[in-house]
C-alpha atoms as a PDB file:
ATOM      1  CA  UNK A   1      -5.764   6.416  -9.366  1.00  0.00           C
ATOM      2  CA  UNK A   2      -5.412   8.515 -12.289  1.00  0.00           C
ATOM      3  CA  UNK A   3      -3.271  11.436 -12.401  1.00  0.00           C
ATOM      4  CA  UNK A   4      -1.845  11.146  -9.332  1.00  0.00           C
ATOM      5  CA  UNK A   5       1.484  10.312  -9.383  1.00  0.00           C
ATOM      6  CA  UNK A   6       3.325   7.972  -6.508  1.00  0.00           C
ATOM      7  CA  UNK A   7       7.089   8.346  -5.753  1.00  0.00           C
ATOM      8  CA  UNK A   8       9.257   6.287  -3.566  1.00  0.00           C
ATOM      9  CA  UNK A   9       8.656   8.962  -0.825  1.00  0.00           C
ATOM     10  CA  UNK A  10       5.045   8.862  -0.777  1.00  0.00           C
ATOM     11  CA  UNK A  11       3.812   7.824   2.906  1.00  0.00           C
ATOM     12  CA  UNK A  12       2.080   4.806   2.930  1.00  0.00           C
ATOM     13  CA  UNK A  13      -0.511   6.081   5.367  1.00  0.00           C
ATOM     14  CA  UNK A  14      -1.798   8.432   2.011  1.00  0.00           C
ATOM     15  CA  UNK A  15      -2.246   5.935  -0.548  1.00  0.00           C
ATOM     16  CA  UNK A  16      -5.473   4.623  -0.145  1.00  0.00           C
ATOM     17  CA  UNK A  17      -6.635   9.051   0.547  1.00  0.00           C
ATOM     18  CA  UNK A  18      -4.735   9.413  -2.611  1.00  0.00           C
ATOM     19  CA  UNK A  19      -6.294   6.378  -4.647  1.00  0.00           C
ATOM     20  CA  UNK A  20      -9.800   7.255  -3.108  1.00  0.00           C
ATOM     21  CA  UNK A  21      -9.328  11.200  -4.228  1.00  0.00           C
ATOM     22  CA  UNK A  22      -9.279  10.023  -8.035  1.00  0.00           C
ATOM     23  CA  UNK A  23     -11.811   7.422  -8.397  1.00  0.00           C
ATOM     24  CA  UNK A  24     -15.210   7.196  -8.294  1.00  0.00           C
ATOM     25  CA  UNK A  25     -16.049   5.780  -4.608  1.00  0.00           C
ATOM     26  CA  UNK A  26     -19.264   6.379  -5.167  1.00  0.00           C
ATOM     27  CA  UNK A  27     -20.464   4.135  -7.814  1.00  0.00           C
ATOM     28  CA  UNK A  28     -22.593   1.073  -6.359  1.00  0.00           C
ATOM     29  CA  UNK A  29     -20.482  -1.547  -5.289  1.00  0.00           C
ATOM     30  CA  UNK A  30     -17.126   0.534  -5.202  1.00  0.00           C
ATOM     31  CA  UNK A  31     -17.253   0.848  -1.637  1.00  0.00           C
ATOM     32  CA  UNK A  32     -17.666  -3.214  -0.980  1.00  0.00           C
ATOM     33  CA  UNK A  33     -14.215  -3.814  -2.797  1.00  0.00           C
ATOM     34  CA  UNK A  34     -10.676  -3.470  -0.958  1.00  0.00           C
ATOM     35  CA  UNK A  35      -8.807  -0.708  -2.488  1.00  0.00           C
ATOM     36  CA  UNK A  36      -5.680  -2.665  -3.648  1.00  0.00           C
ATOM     37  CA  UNK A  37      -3.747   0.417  -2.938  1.00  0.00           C
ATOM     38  CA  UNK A  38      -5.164   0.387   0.602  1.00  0.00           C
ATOM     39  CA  UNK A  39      -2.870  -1.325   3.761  1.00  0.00           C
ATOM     40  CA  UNK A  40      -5.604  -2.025   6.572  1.00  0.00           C
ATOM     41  CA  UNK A  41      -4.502   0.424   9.958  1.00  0.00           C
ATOM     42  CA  UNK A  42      -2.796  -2.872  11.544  1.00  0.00           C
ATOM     43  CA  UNK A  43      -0.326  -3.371   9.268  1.00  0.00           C
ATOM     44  CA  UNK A  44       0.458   0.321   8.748  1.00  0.00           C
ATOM     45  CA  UNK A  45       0.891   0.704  12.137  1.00  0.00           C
ATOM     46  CA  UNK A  46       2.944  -2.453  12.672  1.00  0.00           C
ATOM     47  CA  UNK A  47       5.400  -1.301   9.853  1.00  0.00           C
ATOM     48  CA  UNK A  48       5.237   2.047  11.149  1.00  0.00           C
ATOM     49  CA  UNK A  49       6.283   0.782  14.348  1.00  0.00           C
ATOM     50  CA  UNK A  50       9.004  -0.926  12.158  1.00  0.00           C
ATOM     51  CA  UNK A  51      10.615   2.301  11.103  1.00  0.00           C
ATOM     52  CA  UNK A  52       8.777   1.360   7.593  1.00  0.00           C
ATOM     53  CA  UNK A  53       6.984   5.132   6.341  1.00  0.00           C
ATOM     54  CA  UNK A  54       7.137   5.278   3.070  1.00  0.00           C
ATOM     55  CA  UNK A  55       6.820   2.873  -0.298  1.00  0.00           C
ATOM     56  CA  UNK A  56      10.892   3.597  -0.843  1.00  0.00           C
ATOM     57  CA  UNK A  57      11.029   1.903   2.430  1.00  0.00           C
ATOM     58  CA  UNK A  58       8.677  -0.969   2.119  1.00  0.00           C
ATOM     59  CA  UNK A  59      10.373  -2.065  -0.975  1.00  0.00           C
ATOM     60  CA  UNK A  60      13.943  -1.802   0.359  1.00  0.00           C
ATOM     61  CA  UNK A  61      12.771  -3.657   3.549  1.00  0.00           C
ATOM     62  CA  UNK A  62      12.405  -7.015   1.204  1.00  0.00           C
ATOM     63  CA  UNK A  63      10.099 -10.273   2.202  1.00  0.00           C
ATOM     64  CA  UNK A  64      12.375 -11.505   4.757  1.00  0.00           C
ATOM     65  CA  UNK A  65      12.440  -8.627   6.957  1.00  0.00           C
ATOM     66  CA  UNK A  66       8.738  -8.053   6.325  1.00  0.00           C
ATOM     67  CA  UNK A  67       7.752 -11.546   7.241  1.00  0.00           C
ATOM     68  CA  UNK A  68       9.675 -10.388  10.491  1.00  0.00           C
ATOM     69  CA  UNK A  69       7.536  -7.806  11.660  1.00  0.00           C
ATOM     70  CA  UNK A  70       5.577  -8.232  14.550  1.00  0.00           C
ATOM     71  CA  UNK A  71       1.657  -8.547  13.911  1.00  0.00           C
ATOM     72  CA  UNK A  72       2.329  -9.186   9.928  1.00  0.00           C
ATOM     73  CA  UNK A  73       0.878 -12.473   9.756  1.00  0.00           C
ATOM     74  CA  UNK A  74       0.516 -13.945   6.098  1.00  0.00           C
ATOM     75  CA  UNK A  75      -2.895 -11.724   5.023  1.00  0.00           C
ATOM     76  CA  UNK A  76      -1.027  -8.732   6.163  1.00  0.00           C
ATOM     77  CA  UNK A  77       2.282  -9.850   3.857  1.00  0.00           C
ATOM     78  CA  UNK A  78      -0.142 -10.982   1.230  1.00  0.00           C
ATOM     79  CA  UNK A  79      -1.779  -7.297   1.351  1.00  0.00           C
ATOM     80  CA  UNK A  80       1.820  -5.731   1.062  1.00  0.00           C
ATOM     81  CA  UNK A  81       2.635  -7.592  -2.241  1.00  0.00           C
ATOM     82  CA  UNK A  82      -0.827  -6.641  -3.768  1.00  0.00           C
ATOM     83  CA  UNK A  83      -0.119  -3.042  -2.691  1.00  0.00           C
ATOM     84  CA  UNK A  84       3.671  -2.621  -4.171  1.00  0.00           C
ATOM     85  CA  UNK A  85       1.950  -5.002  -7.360  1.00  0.00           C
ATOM     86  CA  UNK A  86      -0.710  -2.356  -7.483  1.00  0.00           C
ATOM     87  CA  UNK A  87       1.985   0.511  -7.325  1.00  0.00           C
ATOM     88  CA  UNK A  88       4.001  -1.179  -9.660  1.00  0.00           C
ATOM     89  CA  UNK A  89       1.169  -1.230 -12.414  1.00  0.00           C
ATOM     90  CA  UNK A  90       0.341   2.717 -11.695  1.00  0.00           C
ATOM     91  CA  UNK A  91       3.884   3.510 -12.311  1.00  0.00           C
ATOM     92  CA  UNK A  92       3.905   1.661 -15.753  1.00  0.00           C
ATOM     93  CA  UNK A  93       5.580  -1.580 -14.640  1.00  0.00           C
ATOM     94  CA  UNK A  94       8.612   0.316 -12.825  1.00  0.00           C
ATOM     95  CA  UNK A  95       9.400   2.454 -10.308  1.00  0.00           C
END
């Protein structure tokens, strides 16, 4: 992602649209790699079943409470740490 900006309000169901939007999917071999900024449908639905929407939410919720989460096993945690890392390094370190 280039340009595009992420807040703490930004749904997580958009990221990987958003990330997708601004690079260059098309390239050979781009479509073989996991977005980083992209949660498989799973685990967005299982934190979305949560009450979990949006990254402001995801962060606040903390490891404990995501650990908690029904049908979050330790890929789909694993995923949610490269994702917030991932968001973390588009915002500049800090959010």
């Amino acid at each position: 992602m280039s340009e595009q900006t992420l807040t703490p309000k930004t749904p997580l169901s958009s990221l990987a649209e958003k990330a997708n939007a601004s690079g260059e999917w098309w390239k050979e071999g781009a479509l073989d790699k996991r977005n980083e900024m992209e949660l498989p449908t799973r685990v967005i639905v299982a934190l979305e079943n949560a009450g979990i929407n949006t990254l402001e939410e995801l962060k606040a919720a903390g490891p404990a409470k995501l650990r908690r989460i029904e049908h979050i096993g330790k890929l789909g945690f694993q995923q949610i740490v490269d994702l917030l890392r991932a968001v973390d390094r588009q915002n500049g370190g800090g959010a």
